[in-house]
Protein backbone atom coordinates (compact mmCIF):
# COMPACT_ATOMS: atom_id res chain seq x y z
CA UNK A 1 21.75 -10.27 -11.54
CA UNK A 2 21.30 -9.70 -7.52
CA UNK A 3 18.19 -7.50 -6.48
CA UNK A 4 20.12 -5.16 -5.49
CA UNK A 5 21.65 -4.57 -8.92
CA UNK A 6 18.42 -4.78 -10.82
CA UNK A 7 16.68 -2.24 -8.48
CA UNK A 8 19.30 0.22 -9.19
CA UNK A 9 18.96 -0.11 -12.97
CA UNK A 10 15.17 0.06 -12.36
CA UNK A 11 15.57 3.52 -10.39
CA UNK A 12 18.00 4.85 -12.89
CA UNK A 13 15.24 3.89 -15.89
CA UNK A 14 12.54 6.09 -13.35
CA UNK A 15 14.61 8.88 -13.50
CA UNK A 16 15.78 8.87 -17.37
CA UNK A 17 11.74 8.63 -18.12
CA UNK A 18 10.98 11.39 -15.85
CA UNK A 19 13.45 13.45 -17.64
CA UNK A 20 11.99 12.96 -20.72
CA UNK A 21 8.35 13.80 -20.14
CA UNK A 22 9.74 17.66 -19.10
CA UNK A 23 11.86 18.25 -22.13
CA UNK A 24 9.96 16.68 -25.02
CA UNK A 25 7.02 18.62 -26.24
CA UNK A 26 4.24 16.48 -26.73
CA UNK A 27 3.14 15.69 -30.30
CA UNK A 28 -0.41 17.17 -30.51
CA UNK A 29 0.85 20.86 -29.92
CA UNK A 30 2.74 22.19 -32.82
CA UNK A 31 6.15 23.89 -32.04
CA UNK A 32 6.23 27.10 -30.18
CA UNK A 33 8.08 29.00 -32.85
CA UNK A 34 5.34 27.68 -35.32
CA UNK A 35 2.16 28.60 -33.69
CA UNK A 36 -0.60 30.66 -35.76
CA UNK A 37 -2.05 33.12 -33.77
CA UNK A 38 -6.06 33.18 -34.48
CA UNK A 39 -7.44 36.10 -36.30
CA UNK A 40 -9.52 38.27 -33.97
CA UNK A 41 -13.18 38.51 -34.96
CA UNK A 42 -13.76 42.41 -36.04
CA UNK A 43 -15.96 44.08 -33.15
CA UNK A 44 -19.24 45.27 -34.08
CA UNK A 45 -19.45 49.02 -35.62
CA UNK A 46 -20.60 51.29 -32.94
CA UNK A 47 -24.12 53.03 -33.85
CA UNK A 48 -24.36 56.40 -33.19
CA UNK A 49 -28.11 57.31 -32.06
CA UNK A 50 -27.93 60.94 -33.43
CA UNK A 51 -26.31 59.98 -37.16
CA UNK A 52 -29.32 57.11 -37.25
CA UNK A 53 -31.99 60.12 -36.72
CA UNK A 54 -32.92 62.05 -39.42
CA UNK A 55 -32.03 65.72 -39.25
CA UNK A 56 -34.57 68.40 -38.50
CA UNK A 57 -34.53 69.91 -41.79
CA UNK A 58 -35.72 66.39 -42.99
CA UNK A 59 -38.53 66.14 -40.30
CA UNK A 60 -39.55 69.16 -41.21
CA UNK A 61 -40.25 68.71 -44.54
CA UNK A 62 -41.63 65.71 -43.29
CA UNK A 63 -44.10 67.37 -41.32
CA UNK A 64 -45.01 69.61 -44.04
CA UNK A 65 -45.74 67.25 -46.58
CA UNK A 66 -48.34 66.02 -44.04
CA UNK A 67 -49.88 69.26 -43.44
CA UNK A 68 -50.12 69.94 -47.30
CA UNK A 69 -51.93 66.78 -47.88
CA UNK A 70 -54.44 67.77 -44.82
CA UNK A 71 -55.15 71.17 -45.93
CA UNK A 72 -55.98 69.46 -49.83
CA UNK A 73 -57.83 67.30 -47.68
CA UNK A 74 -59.55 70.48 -46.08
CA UNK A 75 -58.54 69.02 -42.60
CA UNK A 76 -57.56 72.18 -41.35
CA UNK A 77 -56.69 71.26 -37.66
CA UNK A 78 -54.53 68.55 -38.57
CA UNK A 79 -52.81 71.06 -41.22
CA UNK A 80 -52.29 73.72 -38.77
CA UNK A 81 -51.08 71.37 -36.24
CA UNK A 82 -48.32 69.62 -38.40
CA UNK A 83 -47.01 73.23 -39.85
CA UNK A 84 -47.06 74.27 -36.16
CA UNK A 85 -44.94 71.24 -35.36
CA UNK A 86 -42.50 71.33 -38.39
CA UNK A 87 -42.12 74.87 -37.96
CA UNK A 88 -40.83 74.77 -34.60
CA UNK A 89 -38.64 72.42 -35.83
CA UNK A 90 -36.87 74.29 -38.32
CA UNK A 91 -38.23 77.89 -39.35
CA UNK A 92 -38.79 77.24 -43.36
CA UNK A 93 -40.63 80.59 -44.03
CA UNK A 94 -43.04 78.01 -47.38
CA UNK A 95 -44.39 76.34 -43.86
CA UNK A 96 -45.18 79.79 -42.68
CA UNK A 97 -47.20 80.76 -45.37
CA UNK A 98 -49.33 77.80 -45.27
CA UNK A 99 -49.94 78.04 -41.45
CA UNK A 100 -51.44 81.29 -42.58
CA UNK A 101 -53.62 79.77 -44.91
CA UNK A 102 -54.68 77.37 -42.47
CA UNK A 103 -55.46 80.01 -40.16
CA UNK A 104 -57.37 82.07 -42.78
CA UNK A 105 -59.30 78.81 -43.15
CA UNK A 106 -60.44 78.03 -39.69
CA UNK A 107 -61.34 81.99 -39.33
CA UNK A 108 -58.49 82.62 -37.33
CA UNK A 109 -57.83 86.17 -39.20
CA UNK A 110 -55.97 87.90 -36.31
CA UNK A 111 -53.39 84.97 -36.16
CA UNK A 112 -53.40 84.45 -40.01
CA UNK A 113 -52.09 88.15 -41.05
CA UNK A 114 -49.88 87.62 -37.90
CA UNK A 115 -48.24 85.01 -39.88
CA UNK A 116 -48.46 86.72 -42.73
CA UNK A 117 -46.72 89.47 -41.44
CA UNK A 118 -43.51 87.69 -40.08
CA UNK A 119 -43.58 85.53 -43.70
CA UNK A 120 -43.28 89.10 -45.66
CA UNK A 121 -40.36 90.02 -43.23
CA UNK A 122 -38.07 87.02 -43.29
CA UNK A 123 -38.52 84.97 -46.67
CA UNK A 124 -36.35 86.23 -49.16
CA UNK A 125 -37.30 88.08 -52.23
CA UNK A 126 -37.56 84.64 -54.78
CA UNK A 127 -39.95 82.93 -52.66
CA UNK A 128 -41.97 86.14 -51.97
CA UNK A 129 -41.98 86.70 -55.77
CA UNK A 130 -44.05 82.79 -55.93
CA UNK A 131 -46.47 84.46 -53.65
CA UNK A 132 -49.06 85.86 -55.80
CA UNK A 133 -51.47 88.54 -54.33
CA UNK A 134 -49.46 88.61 -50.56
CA UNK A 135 -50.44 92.28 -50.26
CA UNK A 136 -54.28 91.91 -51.16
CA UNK A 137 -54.30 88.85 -48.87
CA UNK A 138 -53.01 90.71 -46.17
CA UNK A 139 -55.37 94.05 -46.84
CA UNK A 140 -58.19 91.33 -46.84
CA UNK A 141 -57.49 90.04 -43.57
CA UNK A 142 -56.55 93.32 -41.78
CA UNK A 143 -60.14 94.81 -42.90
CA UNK A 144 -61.48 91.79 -41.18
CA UNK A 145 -59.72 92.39 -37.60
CA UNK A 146 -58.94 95.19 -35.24
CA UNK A 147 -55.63 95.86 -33.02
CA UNK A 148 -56.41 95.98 -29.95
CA UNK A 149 -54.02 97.48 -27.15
CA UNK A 150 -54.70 96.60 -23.66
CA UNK A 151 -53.41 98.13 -20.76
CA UNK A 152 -53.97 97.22 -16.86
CA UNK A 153 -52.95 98.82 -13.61
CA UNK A 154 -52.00 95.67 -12.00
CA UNK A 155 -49.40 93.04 -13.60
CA UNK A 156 -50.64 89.18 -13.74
CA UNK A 157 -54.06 89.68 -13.99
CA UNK A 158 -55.97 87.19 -17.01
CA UNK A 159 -57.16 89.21 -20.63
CA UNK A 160 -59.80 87.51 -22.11
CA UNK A 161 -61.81 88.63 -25.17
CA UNK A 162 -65.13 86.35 -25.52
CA UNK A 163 -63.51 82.69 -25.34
CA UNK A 164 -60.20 83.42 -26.31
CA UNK A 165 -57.05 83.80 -23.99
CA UNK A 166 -55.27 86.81 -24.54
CA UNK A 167 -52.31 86.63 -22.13
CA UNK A 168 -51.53 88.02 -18.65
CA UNK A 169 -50.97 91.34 -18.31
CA UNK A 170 -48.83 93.29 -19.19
CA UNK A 171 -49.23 92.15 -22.94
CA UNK A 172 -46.43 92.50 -24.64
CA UNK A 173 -47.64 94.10 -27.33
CA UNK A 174 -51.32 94.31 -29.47
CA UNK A 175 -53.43 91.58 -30.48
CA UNK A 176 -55.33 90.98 -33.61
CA UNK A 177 -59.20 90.40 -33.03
CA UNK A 178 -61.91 89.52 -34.93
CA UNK A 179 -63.72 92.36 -35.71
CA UNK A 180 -67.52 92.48 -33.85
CA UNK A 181 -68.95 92.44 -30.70
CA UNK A 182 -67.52 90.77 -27.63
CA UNK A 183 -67.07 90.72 -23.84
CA UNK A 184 -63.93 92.15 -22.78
CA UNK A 185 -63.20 90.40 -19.10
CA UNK A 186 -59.69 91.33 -16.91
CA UNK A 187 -59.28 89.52 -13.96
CA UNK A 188 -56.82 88.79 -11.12
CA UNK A 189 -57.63 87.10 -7.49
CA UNK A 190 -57.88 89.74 -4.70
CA UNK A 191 -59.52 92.14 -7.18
CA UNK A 192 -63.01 93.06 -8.53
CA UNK A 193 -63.19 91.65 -12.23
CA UNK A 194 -63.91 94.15 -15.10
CA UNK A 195 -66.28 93.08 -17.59
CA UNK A 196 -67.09 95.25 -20.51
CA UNK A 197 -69.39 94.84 -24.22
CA UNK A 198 -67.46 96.46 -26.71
CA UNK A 199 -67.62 96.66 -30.42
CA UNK A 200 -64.35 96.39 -32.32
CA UNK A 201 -64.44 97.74 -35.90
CA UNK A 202 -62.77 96.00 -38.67
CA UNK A 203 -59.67 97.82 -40.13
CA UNK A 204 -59.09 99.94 -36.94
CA UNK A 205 -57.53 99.93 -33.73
CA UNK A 206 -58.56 100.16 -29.60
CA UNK A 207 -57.22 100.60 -26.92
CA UNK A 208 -58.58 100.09 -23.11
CA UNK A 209 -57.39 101.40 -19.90
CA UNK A 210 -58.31 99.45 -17.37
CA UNK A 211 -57.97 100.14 -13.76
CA UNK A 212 -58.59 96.70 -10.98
CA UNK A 213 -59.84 97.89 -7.72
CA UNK A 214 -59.47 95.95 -4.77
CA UNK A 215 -61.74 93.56 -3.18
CA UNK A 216 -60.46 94.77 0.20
CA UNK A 217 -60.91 98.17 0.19
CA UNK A 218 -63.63 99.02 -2.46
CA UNK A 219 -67.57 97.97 -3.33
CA UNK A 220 -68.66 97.66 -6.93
CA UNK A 221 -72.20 98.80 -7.68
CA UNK A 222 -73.92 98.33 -11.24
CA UNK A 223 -76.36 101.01 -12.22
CA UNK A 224 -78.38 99.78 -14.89
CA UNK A 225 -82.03 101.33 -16.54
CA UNK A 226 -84.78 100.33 -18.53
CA UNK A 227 -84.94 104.03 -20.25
CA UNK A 228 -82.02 104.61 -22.22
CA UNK A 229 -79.33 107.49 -22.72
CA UNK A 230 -79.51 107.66 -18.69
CA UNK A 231 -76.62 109.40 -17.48
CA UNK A 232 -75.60 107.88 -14.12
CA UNK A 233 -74.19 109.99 -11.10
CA UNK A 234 -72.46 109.21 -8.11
CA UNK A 235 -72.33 111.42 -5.12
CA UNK A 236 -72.19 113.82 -7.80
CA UNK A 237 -69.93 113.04 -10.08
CA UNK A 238 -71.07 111.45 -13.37
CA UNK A 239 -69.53 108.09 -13.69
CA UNK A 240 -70.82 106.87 -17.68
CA UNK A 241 -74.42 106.11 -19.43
CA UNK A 242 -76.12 102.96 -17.93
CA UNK A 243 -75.17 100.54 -17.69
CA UNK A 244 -72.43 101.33 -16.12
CA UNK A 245 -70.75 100.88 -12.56
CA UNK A 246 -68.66 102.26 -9.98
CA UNK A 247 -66.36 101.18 -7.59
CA UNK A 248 -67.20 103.00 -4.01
CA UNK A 249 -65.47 103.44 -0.58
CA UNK A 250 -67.31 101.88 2.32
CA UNK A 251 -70.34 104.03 3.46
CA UNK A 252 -73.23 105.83 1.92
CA UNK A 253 -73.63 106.69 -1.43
CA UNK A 254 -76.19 108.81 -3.71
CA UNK A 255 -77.10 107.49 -7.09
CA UNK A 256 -78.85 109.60 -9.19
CA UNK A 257 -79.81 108.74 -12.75
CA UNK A 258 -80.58 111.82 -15.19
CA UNK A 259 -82.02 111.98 -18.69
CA UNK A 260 -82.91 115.39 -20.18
CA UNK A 261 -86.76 115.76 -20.24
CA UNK A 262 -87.10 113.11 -17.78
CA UNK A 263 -87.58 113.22 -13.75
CA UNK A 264 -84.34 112.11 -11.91
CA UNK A 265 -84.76 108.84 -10.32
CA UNK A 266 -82.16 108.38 -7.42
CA UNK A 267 -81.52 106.08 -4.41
CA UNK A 268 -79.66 105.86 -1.77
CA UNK A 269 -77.48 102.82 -0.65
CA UNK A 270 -74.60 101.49 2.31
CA UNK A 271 -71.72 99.19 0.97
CA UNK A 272 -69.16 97.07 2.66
CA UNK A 273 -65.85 96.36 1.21
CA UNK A 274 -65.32 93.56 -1.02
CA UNK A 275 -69.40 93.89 -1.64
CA UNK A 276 -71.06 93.79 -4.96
CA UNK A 277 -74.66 95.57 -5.91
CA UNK A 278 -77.09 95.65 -8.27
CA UNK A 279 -79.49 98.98 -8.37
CA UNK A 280 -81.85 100.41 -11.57
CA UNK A 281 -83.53 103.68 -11.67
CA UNK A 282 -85.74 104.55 -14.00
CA UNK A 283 -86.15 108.10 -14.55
CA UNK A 284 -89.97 109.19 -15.73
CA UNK A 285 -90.96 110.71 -18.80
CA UNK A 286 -92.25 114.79 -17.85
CA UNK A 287 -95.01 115.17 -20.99
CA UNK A 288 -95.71 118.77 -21.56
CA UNK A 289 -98.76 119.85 -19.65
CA UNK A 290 -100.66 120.25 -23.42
CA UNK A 291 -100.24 116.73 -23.93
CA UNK A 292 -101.87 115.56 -21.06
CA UNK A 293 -105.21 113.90 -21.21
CA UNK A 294 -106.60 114.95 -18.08
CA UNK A 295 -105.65 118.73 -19.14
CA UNK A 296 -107.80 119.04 -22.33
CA UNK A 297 -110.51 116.66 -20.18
CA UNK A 298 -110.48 119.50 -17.87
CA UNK A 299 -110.40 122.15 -20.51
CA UNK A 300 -113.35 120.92 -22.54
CA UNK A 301 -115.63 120.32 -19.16
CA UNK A 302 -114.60 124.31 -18.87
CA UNK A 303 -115.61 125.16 -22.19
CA UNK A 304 -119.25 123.29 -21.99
CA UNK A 305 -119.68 124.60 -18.19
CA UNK A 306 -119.62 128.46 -19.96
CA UNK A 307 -121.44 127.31 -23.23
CA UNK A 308 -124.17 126.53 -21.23
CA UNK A 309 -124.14 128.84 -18.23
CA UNK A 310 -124.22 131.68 -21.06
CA UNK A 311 -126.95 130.48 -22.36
CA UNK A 312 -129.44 129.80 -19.78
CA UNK A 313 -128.22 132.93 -18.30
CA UNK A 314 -129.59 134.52 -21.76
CA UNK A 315 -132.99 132.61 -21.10
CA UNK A 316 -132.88 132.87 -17.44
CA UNK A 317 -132.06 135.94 -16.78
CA UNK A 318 -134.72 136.77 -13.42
CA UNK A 319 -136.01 140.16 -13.32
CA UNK A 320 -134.40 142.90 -11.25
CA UNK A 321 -137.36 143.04 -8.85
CA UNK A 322 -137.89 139.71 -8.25
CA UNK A 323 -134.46 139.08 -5.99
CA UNK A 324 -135.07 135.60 -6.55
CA UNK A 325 -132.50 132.94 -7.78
CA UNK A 326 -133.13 129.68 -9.36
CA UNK A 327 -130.71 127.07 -8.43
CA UNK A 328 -132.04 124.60 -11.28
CA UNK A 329 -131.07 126.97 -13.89
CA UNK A 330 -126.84 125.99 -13.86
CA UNK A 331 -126.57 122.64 -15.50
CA UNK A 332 -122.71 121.87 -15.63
CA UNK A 333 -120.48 121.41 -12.62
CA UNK A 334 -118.56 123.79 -11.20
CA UNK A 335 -114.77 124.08 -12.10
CA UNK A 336 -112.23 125.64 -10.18
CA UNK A 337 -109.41 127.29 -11.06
């Protein structure tokens, strides 16, 4: 065979071979038709954050299970605090009751029968009925409080009764307060604060009117006394029993203080705007002239001066002729009338 020849049958072999590789599928892949398709892995289930929570009827009772096993515990802050908490979560009228008695406990009486109150108005008539002795609980703790009803000439000023906040003005409505004595303090920047002792009585009900003067255009002057039931006047108009105080224009003022059977004691005093002053008068006893120990002094050197001048007149008595008089003979002093 010439070269020629066999490279022609060679090229012809190169060809048939390539041919070949492109139409025969090669043995380690299966058949298109007889392919598996793989089974997709199943995705993950989606969590949803809210379903994984428990619902706020749950927390609550939650909550209130821990309160209930303070108060046994006679923890009464940590009571109130988780009936506070699962009460704002859902308003379950059994959690109100026992923030009450957790109230009652601490001595919180105003905010107890507060609770009280709103229980006996929205729990219904079969959980009222496991209540036993609601009403006497809730005579018992109004006897032990008084309403109180405060009202202020200027909006946003600060109520405060002793230590305790009572809002900023205007109140919306009364507050409950322990029945007693207490300072009663409004204030408000830009105005002269009013501060007042009062005695609230249990069972009963007050109510203040109280009017904030202005740092810029009035003085406040305190009239106090060591005598008491002193009746204070200013520029002649009777402003309260001392203490008391006033709040004044700029200028000059009279202060008079007046008790019946007493001497007036008064003063008279310049004030600036925005200025505060202190002043006590003490108005002075006027004994009855009877009761005076220089008066029956006086009387009984009176009475010995005549016991004796009568008498040594009666010895003494000089003779009509004579003329003469003897100084010696008068031996008490001389009074004069």
């Amino acid at each position: 065979m010439t070269r020629s020849r066999r490279s022609c049958v060679a090229q012809r072999w190169l060809a048939t071979a390539l041919i070949a590789c492109f139409t025969v599928p090669a043995l380690a892949a299966p058949a298109a038709g007889n392919r598996k398709k793989p089974k997709p892995e199943p995705a993950p289930a989606a969590v949803d954050p809210v379903a994984s929570q428990p619902s706020p009827e749950a927390r609550e009772l939650e909550l209130k299970e821990t309160g209930d096993a303070a108060f046994l515990a006679r923890d009464y802050v940590a009571a109130l605090r988780a009936y506070e908490a699962a009460y704002a979560l859902y308003p379950d009228a059994r959690v109100l009751y026992n923030q009450a008695r957790a109230l009652q406990a601490l001595g919180r009486n105003g905010e107890a029968l507060r609770a009280l109150d709103h229980f006996a108005s929205t729990a219904d008539i079969i959980l009222k009925a496991r209540v036993s002795g609601l009403d006497e609980l809730r005579a018992q703790l109004r006897a032990r409080v008084t309403e109180v009803t405060v009202n202020v000439s200027e909006p946003g000023a600060e109520v405060m009764f002793g230590n305790q906040l009572l809002g900023t003005t205007p109140l919306a409505e009364p507050v409950l307060l322990e029945a007693g004595q207490g300072t009663l303090r409004i204030a408000k920047e830009g105005f002269f604060a009013f501060e007042r002792q009062v005695t609230l009585r249990g069972g009963g009900s007050e109510t203040f009117d109280v009017t904030l003067s202005s740092t810029e255009r009035n003085a406040k002057v305190s009239v106090a006394s060591h005598v008491q039931g002193v009746m204070v006047s200013v520029d002649g108009r009777q402003v309260g029993h001392a203490p008391t105080e006033a709040m004044l224009a700029p200028g000059t003022h009279r202060i008079v203080a007046h008790r019946a059977g007493f001497s007036d004691a008064s003063t008279q005093i310049i004030v600036q705007a925005g200025q505060s002053r202190t002043v006590t008068l003490d108005p002075i006893e006027q004994r009855p002239l009877l009761g005076q120990w220089w008066f029956w002094t006086a009387v009984g050197v009176v009475a010995a001066a005549g016991t004796t001048t009568a008498v040594i007149v009666a010895r003494d008595r000089p003779q009509a002729s004579s003329g003469n008089f003897n100084p010696s003979a008068i031996g008490a002093p001389l009074v004069r009338f």
